[in-house]
N, C-alpha and C. Protein backbone atom coordinates (compact mmCIF):
# COMPACT_ATOMS: atom_id res chain seq x y z
N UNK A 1 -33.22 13.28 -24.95
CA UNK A 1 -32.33 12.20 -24.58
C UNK A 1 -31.85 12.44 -23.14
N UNK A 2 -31.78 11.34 -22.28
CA UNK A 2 -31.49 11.20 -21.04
C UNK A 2 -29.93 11.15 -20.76
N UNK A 3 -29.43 12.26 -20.26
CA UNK A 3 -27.39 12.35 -20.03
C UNK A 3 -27.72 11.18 -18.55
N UNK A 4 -26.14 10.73 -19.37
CA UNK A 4 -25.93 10.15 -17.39
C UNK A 4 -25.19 11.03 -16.86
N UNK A 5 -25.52 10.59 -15.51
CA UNK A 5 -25.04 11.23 -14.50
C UNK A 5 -23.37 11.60 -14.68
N UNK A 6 -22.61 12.51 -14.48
CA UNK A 6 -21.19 12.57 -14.39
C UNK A 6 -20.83 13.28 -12.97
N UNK A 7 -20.16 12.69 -12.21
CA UNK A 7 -20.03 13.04 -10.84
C UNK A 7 -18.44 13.91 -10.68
N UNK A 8 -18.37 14.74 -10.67
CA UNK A 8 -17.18 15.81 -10.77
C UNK A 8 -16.30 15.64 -10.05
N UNK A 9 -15.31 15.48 -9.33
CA UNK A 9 -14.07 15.23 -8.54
C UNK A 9 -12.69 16.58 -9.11
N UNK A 10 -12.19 16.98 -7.90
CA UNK A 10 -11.19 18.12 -8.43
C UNK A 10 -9.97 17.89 -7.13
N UNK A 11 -9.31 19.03 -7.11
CA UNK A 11 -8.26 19.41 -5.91
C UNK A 11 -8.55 20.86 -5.49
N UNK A 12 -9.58 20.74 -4.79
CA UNK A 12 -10.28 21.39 -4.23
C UNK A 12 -10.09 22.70 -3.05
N UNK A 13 -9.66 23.65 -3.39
CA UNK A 13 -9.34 24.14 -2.16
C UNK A 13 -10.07 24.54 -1.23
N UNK A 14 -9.42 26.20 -0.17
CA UNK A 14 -10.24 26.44 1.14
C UNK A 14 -11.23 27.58 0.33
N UNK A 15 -10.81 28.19 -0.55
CA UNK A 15 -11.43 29.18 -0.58
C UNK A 15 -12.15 29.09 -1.73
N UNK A 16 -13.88 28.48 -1.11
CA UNK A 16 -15.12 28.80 -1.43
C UNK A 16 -15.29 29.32 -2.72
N UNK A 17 -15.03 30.72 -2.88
CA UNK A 17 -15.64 31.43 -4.12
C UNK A 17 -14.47 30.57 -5.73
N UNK A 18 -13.46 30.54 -5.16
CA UNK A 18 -12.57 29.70 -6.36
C UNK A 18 -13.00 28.50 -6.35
N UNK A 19 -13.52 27.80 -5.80
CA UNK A 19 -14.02 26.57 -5.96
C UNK A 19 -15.52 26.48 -6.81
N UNK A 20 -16.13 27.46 -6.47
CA UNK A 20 -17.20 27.71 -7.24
C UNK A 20 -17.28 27.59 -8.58
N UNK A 21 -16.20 28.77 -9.28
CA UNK A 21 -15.62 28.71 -10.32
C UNK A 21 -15.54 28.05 -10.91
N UNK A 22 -14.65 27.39 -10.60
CA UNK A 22 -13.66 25.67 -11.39
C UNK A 22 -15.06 24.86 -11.06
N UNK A 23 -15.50 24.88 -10.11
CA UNK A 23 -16.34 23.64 -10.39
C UNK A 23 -17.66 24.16 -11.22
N UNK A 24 -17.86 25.33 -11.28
CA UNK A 24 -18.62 26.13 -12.86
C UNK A 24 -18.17 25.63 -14.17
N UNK A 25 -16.85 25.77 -14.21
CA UNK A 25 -16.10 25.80 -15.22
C UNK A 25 -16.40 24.03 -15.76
N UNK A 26 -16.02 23.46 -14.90
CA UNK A 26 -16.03 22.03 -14.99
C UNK A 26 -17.06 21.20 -15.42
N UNK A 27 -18.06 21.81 -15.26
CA UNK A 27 -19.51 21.13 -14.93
C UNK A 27 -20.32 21.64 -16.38
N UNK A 28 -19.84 23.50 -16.53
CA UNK A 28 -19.56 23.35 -18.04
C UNK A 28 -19.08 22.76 -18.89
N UNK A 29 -18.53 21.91 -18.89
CA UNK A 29 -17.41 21.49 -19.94
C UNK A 29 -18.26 20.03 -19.46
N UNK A 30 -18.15 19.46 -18.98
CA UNK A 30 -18.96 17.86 -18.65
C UNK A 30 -20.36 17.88 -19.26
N UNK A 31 -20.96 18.85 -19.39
CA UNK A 31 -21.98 19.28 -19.97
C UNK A 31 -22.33 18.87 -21.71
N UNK A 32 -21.57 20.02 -21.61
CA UNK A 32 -21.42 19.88 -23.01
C UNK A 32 -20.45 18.63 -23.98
N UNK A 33 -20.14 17.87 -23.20
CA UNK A 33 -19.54 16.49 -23.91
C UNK A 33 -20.76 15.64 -23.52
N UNK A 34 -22.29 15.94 -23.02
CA UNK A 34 -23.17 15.38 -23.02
C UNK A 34 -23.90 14.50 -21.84
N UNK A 35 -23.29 14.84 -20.76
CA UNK A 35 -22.96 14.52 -19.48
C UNK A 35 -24.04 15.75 -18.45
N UNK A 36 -24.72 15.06 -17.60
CA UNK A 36 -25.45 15.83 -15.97
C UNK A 36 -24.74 16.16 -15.32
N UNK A 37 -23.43 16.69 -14.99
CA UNK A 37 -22.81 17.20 -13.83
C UNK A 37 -23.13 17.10 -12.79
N UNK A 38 -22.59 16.31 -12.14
CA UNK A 38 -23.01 16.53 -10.58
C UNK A 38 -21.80 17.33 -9.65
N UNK A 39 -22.04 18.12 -8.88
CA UNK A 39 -20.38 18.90 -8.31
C UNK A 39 -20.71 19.14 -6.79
N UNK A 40 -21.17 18.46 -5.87
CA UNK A 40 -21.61 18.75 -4.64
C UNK A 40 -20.75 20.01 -4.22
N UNK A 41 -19.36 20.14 -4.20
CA UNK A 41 -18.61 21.27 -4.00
C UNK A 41 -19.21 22.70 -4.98
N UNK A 42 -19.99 22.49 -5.57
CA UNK A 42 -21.11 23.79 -5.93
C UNK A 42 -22.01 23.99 -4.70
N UNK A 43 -22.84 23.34 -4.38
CA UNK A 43 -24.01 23.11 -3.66
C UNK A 43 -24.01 22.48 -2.27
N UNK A 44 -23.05 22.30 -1.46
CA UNK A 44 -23.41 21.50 -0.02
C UNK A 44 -22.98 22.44 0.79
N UNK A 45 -22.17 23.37 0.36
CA UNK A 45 -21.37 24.59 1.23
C UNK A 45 -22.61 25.48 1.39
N UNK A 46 -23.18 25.62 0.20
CA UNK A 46 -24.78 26.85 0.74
C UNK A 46 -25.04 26.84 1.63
N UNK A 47 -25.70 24.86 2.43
CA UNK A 47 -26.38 24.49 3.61
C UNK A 47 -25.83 23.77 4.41
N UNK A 48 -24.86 23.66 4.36
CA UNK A 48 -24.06 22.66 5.14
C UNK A 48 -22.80 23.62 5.78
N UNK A 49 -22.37 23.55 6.80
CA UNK A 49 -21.16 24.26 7.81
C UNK A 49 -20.26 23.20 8.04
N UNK A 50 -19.08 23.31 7.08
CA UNK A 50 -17.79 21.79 6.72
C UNK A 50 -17.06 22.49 8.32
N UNK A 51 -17.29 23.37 9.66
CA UNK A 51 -16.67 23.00 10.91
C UNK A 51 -17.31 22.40 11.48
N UNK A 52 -19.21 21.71 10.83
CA UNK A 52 -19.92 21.27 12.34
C UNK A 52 -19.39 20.04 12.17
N UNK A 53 -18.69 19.35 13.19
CA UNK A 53 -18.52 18.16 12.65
C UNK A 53 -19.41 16.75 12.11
N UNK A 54 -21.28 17.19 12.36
CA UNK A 54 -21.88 16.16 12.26
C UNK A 54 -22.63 16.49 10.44
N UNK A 55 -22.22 18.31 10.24
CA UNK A 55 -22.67 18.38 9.37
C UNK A 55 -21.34 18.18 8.49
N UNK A 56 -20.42 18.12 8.56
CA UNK A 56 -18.97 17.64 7.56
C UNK A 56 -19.02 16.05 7.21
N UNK A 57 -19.92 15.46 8.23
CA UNK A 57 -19.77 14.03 8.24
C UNK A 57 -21.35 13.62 7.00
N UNK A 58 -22.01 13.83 7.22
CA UNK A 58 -23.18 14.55 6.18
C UNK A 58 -22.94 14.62 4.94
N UNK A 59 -22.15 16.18 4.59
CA UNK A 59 -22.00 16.26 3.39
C UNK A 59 -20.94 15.62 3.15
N UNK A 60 -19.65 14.26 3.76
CA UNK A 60 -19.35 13.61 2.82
C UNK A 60 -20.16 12.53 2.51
N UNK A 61 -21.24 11.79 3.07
CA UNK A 61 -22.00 10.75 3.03
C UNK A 61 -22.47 11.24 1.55
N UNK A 62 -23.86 12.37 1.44
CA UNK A 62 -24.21 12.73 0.47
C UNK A 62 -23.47 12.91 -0.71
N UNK A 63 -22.13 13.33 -0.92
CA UNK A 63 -21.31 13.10 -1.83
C UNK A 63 -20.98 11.84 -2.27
N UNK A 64 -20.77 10.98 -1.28
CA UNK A 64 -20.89 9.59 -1.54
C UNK A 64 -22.17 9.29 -2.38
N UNK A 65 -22.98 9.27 -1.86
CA UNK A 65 -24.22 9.26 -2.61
C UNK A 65 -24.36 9.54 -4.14
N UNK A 66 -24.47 10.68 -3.98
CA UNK A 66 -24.04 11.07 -5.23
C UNK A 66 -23.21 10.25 -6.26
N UNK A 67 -21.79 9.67 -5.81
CA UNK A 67 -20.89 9.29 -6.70
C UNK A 67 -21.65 8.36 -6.81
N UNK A 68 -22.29 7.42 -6.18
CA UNK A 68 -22.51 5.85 -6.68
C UNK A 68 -23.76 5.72 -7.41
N UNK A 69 -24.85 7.00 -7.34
CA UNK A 69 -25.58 7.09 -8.76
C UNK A 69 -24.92 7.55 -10.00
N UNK A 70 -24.07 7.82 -9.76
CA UNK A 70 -22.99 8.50 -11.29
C UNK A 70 -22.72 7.19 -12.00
N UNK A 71 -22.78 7.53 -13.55
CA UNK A 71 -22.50 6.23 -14.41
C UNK A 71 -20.87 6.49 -14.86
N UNK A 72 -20.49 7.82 -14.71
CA UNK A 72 -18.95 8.15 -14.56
C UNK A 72 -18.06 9.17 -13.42
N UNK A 73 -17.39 8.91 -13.45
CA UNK A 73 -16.24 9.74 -12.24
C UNK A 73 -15.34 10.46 -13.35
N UNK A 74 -15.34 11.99 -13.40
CA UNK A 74 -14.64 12.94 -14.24
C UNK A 74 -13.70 13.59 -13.08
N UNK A 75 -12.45 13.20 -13.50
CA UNK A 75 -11.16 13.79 -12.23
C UNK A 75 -10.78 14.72 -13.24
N UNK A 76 -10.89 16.00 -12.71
CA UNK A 76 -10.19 17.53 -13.05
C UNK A 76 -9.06 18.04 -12.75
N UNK A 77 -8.40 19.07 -12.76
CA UNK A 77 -7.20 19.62 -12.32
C UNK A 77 -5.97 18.74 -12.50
N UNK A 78 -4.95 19.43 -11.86
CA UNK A 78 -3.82 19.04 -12.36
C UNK A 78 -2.98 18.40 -11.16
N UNK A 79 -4.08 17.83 -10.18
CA UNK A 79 -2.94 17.30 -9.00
C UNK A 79 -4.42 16.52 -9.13
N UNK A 80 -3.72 15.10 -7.74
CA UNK A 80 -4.85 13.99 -7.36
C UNK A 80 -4.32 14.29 -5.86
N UNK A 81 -6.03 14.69 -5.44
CA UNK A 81 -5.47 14.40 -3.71
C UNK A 81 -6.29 13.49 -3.39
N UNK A 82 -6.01 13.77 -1.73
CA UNK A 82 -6.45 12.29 -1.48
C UNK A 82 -7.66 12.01 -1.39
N UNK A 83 -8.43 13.38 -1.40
CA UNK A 83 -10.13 12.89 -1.64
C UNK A 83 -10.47 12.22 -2.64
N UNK A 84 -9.71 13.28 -3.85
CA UNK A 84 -10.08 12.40 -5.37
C UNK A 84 -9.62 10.93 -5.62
N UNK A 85 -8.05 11.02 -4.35
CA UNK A 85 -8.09 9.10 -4.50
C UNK A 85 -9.15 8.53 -3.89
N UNK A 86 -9.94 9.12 -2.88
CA UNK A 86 -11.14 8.17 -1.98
C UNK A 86 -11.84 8.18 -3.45
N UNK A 87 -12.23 9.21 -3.80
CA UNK A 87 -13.56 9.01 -5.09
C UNK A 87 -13.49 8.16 -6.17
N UNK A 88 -11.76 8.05 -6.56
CA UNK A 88 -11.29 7.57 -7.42
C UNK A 88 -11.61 5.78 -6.87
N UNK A 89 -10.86 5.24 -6.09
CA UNK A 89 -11.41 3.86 -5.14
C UNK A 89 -12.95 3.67 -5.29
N UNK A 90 -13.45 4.66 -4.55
CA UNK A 90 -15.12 4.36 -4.76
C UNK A 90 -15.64 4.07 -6.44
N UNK A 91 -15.28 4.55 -6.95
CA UNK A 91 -15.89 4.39 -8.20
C UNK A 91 -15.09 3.26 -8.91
N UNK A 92 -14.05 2.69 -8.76
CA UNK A 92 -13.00 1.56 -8.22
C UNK A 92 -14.15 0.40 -8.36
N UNK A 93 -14.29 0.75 -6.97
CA UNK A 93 -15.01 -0.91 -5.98
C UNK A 93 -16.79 -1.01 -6.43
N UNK A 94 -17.29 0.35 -7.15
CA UNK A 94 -18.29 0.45 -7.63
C UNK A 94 -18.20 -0.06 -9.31
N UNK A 95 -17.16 -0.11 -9.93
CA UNK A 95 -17.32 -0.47 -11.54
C UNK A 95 -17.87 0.65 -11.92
N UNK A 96 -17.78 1.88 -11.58
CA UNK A 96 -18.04 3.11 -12.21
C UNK A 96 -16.96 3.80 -13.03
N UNK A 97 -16.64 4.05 -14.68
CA UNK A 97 -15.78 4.46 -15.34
C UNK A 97 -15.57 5.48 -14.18
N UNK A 98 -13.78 6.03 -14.48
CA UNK A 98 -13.64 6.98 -14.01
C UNK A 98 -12.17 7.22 -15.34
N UNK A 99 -12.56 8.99 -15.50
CA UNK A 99 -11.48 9.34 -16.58
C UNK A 99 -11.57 10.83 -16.41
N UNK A 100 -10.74 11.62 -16.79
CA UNK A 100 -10.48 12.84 -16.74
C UNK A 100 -10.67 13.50 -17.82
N UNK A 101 -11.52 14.73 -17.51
CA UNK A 101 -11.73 15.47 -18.31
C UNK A 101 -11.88 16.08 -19.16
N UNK A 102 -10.13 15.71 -19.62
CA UNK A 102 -9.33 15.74 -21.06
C UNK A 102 -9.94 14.61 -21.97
N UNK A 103 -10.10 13.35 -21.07
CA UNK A 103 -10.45 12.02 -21.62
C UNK A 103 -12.04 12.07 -22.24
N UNK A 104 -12.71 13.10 -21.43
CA UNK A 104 -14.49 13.18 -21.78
C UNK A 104 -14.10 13.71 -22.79
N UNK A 105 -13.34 15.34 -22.78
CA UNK A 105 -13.45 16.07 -24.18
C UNK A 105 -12.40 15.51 -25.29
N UNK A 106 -12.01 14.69 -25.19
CA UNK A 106 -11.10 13.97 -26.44
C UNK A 106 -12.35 12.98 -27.19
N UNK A 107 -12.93 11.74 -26.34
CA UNK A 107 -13.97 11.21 -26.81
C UNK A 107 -15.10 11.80 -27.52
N UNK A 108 -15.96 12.92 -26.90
CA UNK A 108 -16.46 13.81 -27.21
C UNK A 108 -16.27 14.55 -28.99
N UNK A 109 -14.52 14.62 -29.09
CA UNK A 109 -14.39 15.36 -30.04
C UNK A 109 -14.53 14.08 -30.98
N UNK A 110 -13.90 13.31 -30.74
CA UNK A 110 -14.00 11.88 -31.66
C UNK A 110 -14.95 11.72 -32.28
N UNK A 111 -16.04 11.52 -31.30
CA UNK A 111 -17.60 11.41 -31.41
C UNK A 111 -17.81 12.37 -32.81
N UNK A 112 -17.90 14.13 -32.27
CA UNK A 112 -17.87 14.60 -33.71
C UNK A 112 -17.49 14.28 -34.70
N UNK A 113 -16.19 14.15 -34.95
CA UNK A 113 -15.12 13.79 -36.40
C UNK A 113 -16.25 12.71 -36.96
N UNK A 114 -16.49 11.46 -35.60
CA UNK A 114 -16.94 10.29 -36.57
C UNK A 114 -18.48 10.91 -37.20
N UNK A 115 -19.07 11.56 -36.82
CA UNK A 115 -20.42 11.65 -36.92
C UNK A 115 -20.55 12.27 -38.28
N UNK A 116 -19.53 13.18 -38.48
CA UNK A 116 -19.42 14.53 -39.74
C UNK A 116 -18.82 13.23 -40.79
N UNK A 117 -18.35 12.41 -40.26
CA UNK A 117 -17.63 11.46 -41.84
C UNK A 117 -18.26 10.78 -42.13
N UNK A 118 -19.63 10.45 -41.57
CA UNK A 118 -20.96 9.75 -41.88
C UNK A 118 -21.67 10.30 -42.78
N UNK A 119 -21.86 11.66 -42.59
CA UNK A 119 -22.58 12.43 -43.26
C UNK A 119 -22.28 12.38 -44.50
């Protein structure tokens, strides 16, 4: 079976290796409620340098990208900044669900309950 796309959004900080993490953590968990993770903040920092300014301008395009093949927008953490409001808008003006995390793994669990009372 084919997952859709789920495009990851967080509050993101400076330091790299914690971001890794959480967006590990995250992408786990999107996963397994049946969802492709997408987390560019895994993967654009490898090849991309966020001081060049033509390559910062880049990897937000490609992130863009990214979001508008996503069939959902999953907002994480416990603050909204203002990137996640840009992502949040984009997926807005795109008609792309957008819900948090809690909201995938609540549905998710639902999903179970209903499936086991079928049985």
């Amino acid at each position: 079976m084919k997952r859709p796309l789920a495009y990851i959004t967080a509050p993101w900080s400076e330091d790299k290796c914690e971001n890794a993490k959480a967006a590990a953590r995250y992408c786990r968990q999107v996963y397994d409620a049946g969802y492709s993770p997408v987390c560019p903040t895994m993967f654009l920092p490898l090849f991309l340098t966020d001081s060049i300014p033509q390559e910062h301008t880049d990897g937000i395009e490609m992130a863009r990208d990214y979001l508008r093949r996503a069939r959902v927008l999953v907002v994480c953490g416990d603050e909204v900044t203002e990137s996640m409001k840009d992502d949040i808008a984009i997926a807005e003006r795109l008609h792309i669900t957008a819900t948090t995390l809690d909201g995938i793994l609540t549905v998710k669990g639902q999903g179970r309950d209903k499936s086991k009372s079928h049985r």
